[in-house]
PDB file of N, CA and C in Angstrom:
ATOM      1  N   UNK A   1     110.924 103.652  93.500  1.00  0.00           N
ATOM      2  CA  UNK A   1     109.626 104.251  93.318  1.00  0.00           C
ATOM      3  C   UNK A   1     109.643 105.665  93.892  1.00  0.00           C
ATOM      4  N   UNK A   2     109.066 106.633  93.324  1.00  0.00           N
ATOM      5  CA  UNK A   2     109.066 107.675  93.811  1.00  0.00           C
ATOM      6  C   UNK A   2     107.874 108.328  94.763  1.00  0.00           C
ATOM      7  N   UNK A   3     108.189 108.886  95.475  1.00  0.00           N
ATOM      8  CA  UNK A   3     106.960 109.480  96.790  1.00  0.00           C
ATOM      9  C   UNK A   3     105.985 110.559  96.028  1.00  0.00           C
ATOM     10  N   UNK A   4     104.772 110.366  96.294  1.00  0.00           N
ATOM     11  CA  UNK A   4     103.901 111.189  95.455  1.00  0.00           C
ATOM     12  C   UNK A   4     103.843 112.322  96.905  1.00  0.00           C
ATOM     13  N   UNK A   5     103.230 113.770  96.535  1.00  0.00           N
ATOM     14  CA  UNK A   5     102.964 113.905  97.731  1.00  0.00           C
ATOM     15  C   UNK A   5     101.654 114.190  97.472  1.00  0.00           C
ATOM     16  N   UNK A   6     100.594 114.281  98.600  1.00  0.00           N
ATOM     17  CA  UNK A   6      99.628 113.917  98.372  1.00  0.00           C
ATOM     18  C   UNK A   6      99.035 115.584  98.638  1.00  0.00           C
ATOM     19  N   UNK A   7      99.599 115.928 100.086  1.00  0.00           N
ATOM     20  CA  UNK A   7      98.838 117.372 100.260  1.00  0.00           C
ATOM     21  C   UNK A   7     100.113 117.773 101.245  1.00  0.00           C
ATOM     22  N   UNK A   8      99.929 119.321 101.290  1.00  0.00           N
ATOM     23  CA  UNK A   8     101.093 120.309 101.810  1.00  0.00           C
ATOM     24  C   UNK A   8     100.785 121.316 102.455  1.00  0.00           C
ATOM     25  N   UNK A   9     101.559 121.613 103.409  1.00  0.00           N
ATOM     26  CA  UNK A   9     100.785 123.345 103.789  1.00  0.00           C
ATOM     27  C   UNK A   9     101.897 124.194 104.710  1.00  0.00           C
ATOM     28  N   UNK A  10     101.697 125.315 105.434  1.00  0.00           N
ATOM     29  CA  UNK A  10     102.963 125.923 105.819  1.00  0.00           C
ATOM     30  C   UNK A  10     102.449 125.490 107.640  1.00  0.00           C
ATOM     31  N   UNK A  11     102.804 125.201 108.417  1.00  0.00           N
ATOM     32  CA  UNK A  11     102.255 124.854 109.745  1.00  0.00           C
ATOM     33  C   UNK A  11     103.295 125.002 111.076  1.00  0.00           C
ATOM     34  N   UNK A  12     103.191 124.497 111.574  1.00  0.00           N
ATOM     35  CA  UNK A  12     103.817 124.929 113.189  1.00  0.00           C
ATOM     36  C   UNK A  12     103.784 123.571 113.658  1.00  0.00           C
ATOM     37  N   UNK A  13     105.203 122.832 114.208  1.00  0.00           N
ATOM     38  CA  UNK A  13     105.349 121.836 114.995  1.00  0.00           C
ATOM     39  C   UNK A  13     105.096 122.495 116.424  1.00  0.00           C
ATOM     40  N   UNK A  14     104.730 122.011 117.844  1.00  0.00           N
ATOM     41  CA  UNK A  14     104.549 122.435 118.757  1.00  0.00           C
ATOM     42  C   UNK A  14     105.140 120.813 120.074  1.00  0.00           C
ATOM     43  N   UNK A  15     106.348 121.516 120.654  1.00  0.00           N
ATOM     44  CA  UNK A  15     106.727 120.256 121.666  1.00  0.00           C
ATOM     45  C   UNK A  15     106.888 121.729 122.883  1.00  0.00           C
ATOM     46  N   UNK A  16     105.800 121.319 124.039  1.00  0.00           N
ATOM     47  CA  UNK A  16     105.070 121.831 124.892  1.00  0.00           C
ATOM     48  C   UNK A  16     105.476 123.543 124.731  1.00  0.00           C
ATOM     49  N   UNK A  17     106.502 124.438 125.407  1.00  0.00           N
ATOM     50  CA  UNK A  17     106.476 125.291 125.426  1.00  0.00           C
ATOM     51  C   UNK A  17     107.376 125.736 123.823  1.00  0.00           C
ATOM     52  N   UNK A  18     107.717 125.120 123.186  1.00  0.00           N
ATOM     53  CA  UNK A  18     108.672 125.272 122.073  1.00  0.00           C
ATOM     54  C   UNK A  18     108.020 125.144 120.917  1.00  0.00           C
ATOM     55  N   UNK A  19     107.984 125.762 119.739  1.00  0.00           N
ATOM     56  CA  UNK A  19     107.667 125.792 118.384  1.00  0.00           C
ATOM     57  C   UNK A  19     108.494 126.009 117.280  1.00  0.00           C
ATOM     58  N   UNK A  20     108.087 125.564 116.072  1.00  0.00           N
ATOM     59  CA  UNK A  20     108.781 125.787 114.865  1.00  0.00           C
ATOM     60  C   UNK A  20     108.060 125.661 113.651  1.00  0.00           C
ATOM     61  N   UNK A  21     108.167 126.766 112.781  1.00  0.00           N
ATOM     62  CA  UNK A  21     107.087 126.672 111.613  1.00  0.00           C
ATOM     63  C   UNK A  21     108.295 126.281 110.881  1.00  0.00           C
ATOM     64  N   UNK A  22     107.233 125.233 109.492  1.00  0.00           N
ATOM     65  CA  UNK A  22     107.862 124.606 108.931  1.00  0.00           C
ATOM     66  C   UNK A  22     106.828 124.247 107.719  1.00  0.00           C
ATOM     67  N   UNK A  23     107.206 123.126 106.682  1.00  0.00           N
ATOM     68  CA  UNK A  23     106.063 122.983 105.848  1.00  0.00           C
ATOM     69  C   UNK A  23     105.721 121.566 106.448  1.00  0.00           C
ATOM     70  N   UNK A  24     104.316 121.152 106.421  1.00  0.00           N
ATOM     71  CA  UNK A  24     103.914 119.329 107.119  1.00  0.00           C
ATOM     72  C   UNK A  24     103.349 118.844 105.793  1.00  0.00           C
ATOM     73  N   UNK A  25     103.967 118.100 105.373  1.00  0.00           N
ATOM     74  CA  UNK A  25     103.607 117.298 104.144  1.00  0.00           C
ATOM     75  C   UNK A  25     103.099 116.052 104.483  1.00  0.00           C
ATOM     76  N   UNK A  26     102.050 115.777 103.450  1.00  0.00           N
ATOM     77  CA  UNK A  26     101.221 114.296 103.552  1.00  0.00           C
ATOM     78  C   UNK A  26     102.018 113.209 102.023  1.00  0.00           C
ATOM     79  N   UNK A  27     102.073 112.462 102.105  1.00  0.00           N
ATOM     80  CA  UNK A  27     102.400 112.221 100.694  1.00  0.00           C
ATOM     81  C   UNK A  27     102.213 110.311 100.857  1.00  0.00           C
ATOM     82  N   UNK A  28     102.353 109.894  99.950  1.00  0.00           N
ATOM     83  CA  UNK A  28     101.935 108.173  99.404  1.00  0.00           C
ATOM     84  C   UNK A  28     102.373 107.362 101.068  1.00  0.00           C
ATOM     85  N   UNK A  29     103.542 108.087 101.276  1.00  0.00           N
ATOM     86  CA  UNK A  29     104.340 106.466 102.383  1.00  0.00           C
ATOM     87  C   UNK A  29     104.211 107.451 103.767  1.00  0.00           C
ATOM     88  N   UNK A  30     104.212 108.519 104.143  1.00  0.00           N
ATOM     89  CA  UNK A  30     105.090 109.095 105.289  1.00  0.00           C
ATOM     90  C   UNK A  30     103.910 110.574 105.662  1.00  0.00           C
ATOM     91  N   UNK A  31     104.476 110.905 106.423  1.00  0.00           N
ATOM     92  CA  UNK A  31     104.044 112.479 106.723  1.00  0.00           C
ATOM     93  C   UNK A  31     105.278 113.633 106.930  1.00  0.00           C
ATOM     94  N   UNK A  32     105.705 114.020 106.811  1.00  0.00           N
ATOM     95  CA  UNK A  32     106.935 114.916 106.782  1.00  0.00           C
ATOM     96  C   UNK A  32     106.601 116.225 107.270  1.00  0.00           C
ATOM     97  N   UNK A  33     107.837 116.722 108.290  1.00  0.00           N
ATOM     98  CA  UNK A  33     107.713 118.372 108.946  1.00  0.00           C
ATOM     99  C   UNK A  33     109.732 118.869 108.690  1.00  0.00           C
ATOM    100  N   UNK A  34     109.552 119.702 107.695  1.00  0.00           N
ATOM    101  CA  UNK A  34     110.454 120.374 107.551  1.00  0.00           C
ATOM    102  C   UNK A  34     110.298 121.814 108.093  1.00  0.00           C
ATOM    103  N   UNK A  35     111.448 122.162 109.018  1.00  0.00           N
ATOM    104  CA  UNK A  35     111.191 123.168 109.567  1.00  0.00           C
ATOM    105  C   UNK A  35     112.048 124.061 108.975  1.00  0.00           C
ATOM    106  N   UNK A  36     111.261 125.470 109.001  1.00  0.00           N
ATOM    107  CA  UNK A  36     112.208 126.499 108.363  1.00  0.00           C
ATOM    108  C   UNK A  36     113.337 126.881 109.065  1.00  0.00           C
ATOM    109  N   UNK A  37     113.679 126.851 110.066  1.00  0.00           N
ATOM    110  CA  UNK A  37     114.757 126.865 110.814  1.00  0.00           C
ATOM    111  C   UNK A  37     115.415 125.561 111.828  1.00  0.00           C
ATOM    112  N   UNK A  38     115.935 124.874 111.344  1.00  0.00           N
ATOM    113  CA  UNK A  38     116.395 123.513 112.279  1.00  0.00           C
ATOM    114  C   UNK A  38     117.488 124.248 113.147  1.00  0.00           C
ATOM    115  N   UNK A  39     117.916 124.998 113.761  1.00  0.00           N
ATOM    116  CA  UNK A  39     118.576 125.313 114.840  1.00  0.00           C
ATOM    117  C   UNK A  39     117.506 125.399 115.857  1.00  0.00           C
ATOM    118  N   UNK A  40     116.279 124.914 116.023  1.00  0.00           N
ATOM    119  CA  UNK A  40     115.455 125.170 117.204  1.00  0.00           C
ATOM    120  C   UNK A  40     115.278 123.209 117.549  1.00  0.00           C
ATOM    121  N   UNK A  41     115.602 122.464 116.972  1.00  0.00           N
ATOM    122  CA  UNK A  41     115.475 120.989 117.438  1.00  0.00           C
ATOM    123  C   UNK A  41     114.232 120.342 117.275  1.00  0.00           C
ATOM    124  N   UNK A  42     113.556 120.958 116.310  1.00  0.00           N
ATOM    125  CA  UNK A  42     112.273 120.489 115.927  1.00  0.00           C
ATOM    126  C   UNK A  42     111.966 119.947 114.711  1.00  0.00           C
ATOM    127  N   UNK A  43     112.980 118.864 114.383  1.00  0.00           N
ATOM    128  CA  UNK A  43     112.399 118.525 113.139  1.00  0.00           C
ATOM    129  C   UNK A  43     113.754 118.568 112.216  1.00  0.00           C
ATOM    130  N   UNK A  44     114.239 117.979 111.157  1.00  0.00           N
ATOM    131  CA  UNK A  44     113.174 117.603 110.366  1.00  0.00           C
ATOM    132  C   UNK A  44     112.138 115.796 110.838  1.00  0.00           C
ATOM    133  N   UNK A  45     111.120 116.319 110.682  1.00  0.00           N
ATOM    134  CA  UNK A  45     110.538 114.545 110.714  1.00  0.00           C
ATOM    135  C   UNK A  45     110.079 113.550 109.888  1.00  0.00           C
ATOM    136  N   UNK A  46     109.944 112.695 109.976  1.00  0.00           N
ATOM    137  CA  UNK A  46     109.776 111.803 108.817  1.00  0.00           C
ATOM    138  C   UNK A  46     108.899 110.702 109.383  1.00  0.00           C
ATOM    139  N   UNK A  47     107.701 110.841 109.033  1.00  0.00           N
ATOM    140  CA  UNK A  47     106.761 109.932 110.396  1.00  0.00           C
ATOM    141  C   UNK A  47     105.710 108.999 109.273  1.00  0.00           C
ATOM    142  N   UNK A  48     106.852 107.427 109.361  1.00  0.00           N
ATOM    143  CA  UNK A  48     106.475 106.425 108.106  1.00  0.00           C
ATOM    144  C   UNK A  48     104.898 105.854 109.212  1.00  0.00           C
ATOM    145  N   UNK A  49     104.167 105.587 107.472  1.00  0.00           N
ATOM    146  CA  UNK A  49     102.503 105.065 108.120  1.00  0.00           C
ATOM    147  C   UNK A  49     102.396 104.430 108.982  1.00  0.00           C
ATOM    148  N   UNK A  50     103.196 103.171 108.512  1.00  0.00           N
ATOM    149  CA  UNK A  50     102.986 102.038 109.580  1.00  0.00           C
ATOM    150  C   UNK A  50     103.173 102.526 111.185  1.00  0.00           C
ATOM    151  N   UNK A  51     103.907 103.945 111.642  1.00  0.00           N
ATOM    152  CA  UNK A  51     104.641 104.255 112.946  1.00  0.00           C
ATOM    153  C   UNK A  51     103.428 105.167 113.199  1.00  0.00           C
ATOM    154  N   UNK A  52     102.230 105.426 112.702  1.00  0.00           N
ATOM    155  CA  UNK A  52     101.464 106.092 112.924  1.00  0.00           C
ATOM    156  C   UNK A  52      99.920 105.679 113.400  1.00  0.00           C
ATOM    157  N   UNK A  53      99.885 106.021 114.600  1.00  0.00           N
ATOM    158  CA  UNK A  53      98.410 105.009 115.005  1.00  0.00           C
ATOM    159  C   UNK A  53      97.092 105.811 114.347  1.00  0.00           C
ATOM    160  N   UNK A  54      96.777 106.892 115.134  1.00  0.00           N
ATOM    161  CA  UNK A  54      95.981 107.806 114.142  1.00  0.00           C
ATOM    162  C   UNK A  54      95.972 109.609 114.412  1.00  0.00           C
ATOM    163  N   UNK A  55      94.985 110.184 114.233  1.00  0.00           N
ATOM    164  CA  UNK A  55      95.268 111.353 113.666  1.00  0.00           C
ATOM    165  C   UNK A  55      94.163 112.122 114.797  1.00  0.00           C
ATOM    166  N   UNK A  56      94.088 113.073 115.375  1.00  0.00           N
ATOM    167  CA  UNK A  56      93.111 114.026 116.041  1.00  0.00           C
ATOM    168  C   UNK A  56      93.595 115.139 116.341  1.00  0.00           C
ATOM    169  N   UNK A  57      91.999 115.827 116.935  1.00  0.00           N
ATOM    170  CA  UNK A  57      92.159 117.301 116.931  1.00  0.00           C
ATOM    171  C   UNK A  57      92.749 117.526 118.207  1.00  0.00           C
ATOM    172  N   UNK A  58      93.284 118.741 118.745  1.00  0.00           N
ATOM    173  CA  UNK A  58      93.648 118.881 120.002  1.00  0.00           C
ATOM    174  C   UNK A  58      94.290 120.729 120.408  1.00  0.00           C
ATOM    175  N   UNK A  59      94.179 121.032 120.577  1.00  0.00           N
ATOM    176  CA  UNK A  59      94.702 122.373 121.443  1.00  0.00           C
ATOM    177  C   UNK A  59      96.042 122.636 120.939  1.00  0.00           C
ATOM    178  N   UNK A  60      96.703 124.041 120.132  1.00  0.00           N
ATOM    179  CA  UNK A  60      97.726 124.469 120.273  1.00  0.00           C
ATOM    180  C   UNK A  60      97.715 125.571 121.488  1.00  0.00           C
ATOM    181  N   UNK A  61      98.730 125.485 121.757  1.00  0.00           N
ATOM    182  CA  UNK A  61      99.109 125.900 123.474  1.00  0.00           C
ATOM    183  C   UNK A  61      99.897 127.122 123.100  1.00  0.00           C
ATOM    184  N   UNK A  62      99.709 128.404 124.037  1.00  0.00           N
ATOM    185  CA  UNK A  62     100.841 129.264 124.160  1.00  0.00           C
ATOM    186  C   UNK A  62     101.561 128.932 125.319  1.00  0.00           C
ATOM    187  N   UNK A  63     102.863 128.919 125.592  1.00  0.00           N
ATOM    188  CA  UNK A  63     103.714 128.625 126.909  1.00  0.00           C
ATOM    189  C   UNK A  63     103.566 127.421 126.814  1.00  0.00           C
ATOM    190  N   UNK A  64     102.906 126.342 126.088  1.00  0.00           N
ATOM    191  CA  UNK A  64     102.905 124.988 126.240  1.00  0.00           C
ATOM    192  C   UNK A  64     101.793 125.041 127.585  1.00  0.00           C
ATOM    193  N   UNK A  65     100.972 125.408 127.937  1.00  0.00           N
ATOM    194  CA  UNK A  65      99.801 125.422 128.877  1.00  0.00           C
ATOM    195  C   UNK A  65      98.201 126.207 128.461  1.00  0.00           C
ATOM    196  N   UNK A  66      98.786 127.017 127.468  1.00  0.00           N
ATOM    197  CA  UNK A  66      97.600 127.776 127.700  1.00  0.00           C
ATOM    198  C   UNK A  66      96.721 127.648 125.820  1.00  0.00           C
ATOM    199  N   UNK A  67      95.455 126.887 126.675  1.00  0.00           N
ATOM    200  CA  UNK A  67      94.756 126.609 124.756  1.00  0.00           C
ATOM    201  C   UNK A  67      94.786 127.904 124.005  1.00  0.00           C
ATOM    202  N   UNK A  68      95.501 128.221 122.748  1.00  0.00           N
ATOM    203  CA  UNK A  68      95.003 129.738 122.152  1.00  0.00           C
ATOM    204  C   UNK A  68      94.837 129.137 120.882  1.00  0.00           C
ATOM    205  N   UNK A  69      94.047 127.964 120.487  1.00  0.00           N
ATOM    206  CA  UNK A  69      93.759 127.636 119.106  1.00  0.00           C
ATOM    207  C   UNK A  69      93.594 126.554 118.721  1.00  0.00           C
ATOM    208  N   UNK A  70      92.192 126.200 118.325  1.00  0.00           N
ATOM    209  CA  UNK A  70      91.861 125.060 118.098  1.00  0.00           C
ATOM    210  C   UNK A  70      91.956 124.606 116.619  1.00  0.00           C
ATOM    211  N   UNK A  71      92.797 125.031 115.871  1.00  0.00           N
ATOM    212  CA  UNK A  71      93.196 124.517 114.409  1.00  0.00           C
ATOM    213  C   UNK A  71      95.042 123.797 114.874  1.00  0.00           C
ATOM    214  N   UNK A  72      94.634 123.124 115.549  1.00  0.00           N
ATOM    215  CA  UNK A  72      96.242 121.395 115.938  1.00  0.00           C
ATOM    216  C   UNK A  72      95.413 120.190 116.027  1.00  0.00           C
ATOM    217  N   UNK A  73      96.768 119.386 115.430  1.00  0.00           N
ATOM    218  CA  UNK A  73      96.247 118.376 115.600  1.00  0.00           C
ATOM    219  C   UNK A  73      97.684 117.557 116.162  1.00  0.00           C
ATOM    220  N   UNK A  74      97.371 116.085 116.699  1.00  0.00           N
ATOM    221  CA  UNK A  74      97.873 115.301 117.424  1.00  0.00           C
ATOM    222  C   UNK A  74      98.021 114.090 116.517  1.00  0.00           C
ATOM    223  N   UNK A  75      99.216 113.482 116.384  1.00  0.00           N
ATOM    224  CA  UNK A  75      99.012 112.545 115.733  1.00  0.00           C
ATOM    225  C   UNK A  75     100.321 111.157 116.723  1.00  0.00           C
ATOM    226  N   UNK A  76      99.452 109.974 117.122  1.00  0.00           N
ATOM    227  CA  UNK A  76      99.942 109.496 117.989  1.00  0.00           C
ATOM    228  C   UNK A  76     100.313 107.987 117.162  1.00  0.00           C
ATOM    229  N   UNK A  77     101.520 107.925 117.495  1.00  0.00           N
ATOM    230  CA  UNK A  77     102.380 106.951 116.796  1.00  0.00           C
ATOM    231  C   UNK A  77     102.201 105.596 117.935  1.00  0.00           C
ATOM    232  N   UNK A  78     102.385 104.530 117.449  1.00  0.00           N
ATOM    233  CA  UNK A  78     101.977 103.334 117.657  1.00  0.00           C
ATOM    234  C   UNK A  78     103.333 102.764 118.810  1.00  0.00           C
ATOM    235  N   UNK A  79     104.485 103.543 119.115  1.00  0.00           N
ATOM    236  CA  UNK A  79     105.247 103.486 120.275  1.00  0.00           C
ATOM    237  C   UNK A  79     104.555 104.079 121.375  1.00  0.00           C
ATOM    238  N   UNK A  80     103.376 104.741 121.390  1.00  0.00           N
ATOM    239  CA  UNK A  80     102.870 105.820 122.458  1.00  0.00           C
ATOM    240  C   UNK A  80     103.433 107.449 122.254  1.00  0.00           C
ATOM    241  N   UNK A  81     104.619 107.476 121.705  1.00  0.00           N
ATOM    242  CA  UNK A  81     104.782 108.989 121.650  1.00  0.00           C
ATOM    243  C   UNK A  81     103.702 109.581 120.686  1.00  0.00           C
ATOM    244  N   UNK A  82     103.066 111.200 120.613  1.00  0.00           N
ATOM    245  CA  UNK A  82     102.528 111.568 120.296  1.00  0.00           C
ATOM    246  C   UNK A  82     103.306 112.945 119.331  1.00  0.00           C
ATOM    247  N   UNK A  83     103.042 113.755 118.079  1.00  0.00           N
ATOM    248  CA  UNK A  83     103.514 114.912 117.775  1.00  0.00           C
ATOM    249  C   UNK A  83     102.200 115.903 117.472  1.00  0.00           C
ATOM    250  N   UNK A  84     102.621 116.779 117.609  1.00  0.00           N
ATOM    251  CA  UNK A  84     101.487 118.040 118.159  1.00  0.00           C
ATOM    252  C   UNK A  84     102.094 119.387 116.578  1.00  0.00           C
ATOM    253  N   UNK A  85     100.608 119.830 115.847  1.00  0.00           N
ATOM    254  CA  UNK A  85     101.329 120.851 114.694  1.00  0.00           C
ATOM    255  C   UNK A  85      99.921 121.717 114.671  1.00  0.00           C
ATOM    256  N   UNK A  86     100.320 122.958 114.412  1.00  0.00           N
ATOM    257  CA  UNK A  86      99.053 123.678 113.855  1.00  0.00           C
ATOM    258  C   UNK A  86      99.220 123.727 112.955  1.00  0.00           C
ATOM    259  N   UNK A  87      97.990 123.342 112.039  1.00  0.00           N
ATOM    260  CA  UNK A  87      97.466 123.606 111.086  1.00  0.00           C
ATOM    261  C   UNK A  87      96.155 124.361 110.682  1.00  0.00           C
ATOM    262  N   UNK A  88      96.600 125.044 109.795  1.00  0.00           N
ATOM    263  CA  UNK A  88      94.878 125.792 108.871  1.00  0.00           C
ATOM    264  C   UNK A  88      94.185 124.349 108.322  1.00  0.00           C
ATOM    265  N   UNK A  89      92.573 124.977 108.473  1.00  0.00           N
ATOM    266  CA  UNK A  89      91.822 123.167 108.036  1.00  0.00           C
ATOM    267  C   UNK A  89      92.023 122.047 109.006  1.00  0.00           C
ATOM    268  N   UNK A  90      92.502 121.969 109.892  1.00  0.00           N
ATOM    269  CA  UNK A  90      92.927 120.725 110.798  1.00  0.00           C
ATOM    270  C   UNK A  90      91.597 119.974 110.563  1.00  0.00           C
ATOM    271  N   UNK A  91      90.660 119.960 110.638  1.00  0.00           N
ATOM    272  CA  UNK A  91      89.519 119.041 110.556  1.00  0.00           C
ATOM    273  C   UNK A  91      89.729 118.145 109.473  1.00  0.00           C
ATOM    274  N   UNK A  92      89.825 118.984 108.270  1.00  0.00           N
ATOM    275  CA  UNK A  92      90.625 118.338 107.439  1.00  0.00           C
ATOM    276  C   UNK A  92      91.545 117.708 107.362  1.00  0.00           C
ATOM    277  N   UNK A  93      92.755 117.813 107.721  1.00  0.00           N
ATOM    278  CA  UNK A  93      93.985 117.124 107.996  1.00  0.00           C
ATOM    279  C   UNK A  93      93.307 115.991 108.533  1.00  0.00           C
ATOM    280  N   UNK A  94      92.354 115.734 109.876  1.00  0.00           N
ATOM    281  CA  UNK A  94      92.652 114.618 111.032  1.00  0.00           C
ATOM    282  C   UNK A  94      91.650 113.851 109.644  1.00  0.00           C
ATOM    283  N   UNK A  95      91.140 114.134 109.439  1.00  0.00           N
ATOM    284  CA  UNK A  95      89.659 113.359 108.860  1.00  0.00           C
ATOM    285  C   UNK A  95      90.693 112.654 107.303  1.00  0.00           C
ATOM    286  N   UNK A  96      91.857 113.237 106.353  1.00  0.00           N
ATOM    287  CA  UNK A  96      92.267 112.667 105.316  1.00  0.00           C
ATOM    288  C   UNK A  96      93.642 112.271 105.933  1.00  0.00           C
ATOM    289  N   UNK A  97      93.909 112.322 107.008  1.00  0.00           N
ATOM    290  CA  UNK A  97      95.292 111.547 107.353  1.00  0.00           C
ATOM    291  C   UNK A  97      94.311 110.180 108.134  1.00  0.00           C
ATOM    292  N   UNK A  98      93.505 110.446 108.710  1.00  0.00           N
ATOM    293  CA  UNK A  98      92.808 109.019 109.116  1.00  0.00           C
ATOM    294  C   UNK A  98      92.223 108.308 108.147  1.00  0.00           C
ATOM    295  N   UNK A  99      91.765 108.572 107.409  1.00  0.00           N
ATOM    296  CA  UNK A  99      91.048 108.175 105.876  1.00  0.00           C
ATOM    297  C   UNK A  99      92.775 107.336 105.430  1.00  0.00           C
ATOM    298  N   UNK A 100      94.652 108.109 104.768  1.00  0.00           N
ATOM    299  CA  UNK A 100      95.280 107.231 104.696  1.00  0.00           C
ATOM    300  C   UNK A 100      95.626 106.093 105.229  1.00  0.00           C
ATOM    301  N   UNK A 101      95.618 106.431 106.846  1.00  0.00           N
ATOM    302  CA  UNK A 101      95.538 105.357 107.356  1.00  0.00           C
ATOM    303  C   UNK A 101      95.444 104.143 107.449  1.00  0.00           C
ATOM    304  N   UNK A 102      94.038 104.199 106.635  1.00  0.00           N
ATOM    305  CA  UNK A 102      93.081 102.817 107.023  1.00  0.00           C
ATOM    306  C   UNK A 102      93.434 102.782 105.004  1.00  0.00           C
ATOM    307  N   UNK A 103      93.692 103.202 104.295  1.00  0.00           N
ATOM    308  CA  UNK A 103      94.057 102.790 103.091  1.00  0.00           C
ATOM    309  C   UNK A 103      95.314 101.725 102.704  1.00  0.00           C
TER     310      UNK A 103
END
């Protein structure tokens, strides 16, 4: 069967003081972060539904401390680890990745 994707955009993974823009894809089974440069250790990810608890808003950080932007979101996987991305629209994002969710 093939993966539909559902929605796409160009965004920023964020693990505390470290970043990497990349594209974060939504699609039928998974969420996906391909980063434009994988020599920085961020990705690629592949984050299947079921491993995904749910979706919220939260603070992108400069230095990994300091809030400079409230378009991230948090999306916390059902082991307890959490992944952190800016996105344009994030309200959006948390509100139709929680909406797959529960689909």
């Amino acid at each position: 069967m093939e993966t539909q994707v559902t929605k796409s955009v160009i965004g920023m993974v964020q693990n505390g003081a470290v970043r990497a823009d990349g594209r974060f894809t939504l699609t039928d089974a998974e969420i996906s972060f391909e980063p434009f440069n994988k020599e920085f250790g961020l990705g690629p990810y592949h984050l299947a539904k079921a491993t995904i608890a749910s979706a919220e808003k939260c603070f992108g950080k400069g230095a990994g401390i300091l809030p400079i932007t409230s378009d991230a979101i948090r999306l916390k996987m059902t082991d307890g680890h959490h992944y952190e991305f800016v996105l344009a629209s994030s309200d959006q994002w948390v509100a139709e990745i929680n909406h797959w969710l529960e689909a």
